[in-house]
C-alpha atoms as a PDB file:
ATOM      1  CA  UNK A   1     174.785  84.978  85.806  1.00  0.00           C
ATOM      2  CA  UNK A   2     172.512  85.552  88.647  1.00  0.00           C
ATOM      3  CA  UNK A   3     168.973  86.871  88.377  1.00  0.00           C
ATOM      4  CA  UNK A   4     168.324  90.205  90.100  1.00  0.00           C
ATOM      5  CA  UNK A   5     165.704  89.624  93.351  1.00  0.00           C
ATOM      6  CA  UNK A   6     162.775  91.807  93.241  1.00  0.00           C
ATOM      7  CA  UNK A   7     164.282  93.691  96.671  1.00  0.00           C
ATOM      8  CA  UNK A   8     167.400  94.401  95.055  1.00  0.00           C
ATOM      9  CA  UNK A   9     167.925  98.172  93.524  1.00  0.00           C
ATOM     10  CA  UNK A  10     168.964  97.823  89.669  1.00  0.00           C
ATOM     11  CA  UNK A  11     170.829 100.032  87.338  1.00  0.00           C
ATOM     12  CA  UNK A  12     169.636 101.114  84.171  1.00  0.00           C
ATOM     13  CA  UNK A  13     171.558  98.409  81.659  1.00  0.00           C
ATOM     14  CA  UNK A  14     170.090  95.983  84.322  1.00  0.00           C
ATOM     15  CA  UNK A  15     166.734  97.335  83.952  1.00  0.00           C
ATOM     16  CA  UNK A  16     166.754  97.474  80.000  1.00  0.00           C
ATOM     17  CA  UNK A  17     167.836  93.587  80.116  1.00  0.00           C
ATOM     18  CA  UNK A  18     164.835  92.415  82.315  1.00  0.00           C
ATOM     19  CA  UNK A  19     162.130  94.419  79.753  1.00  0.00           C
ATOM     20  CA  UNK A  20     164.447  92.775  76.973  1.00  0.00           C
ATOM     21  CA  UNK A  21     164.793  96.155  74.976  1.00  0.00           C
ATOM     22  CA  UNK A  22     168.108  98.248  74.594  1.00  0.00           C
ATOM     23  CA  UNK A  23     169.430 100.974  77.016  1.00  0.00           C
ATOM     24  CA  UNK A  24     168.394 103.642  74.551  1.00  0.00           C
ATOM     25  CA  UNK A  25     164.620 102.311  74.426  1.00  0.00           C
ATOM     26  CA  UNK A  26     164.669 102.017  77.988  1.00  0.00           C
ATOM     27  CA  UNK A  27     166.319 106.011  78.268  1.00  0.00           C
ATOM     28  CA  UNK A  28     163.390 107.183  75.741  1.00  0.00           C
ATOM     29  CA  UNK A  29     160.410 105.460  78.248  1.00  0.00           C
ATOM     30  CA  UNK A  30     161.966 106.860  80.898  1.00  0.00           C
ATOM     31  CA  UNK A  31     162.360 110.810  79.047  1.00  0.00           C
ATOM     32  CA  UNK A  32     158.876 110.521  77.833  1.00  0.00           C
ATOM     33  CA  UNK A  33     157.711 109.425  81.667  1.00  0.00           C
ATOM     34  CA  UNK A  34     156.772 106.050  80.481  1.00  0.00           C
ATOM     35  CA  UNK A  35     159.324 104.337  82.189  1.00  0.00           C
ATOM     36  CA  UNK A  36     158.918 101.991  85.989  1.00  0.00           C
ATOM     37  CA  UNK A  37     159.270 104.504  89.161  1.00  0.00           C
ATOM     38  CA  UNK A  38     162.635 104.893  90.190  1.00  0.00           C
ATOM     39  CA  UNK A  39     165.033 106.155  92.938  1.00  0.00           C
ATOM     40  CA  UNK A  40     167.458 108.815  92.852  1.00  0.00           C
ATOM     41  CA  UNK A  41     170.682 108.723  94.756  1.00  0.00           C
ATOM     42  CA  UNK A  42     172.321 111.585  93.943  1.00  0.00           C
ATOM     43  CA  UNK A  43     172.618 111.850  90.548  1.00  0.00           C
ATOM     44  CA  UNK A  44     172.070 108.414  89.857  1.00  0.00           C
ATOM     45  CA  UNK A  45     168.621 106.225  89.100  1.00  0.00           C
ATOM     46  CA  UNK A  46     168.205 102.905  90.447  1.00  0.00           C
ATOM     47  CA  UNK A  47     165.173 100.734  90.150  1.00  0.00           C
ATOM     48  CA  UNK A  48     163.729  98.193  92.567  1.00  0.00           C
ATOM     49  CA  UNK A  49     162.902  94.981  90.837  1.00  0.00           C
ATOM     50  CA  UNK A  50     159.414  94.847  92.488  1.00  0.00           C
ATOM     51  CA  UNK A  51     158.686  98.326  91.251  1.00  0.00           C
ATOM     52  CA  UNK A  52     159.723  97.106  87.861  1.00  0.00           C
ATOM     53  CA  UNK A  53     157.740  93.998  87.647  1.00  0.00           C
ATOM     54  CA  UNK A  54     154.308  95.711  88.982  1.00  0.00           C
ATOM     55  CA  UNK A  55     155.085  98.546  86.415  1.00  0.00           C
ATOM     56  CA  UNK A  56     154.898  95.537  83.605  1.00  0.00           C
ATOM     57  CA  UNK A  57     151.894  94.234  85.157  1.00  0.00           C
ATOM     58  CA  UNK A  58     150.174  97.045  84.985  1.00  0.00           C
ATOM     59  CA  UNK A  59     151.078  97.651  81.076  1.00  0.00           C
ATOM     60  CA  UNK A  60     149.429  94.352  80.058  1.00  0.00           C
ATOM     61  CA  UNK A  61     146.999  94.588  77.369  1.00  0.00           C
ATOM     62  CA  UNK A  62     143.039  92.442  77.869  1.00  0.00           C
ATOM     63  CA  UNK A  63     141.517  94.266  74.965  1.00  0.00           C
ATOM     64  CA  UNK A  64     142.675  95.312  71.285  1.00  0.00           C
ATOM     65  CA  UNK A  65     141.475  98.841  69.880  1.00  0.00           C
ATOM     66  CA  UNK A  66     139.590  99.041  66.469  1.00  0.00           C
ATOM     67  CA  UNK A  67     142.853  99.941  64.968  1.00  0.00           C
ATOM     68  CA  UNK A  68     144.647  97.260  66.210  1.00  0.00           C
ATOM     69  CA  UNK A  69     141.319  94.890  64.721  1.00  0.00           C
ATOM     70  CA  UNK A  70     141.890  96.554  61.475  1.00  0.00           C
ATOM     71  CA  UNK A  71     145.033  95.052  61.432  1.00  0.00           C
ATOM     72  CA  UNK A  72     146.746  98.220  61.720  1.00  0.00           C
ATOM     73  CA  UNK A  73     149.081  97.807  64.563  1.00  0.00           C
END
């Protein structure tokens, strides 16, 4: 199997398989507004794979909050 190039426009299965959770988490992100930016064509939602990577870039974590110290993640 060939991995996807970031220029590429992805469908949602393909999506869920690069963020390695299941279609249905990836659906909920993307209900709530949580989810990477994506196209529409017609009725349809594709993602480009450099929209998808910056998107988990920009979700990475430096600092823990007090909860999280408490050991209450």
């Amino acid at each position: 199997m060939q991995l996807a190039t970031m220029d590429q426009l992805l469908d949602a299965p393909a999506v869920a398989k690069l963020l390695n959770v299941s279609r249905r988490t990836f659906e909920k992100l993307m209900a709530q507004g949580e989810g990477p930016p994506c196209l529409r064509i017609g009725r349809q939602r594709r993602w480009y794979g450099v929209d998808v990577e910056n998107w988990v870039k920009g979700r990475v974590v430096t600092h823990h909050t007090d909860r999280e110290k408490e050991g209450h993640t």
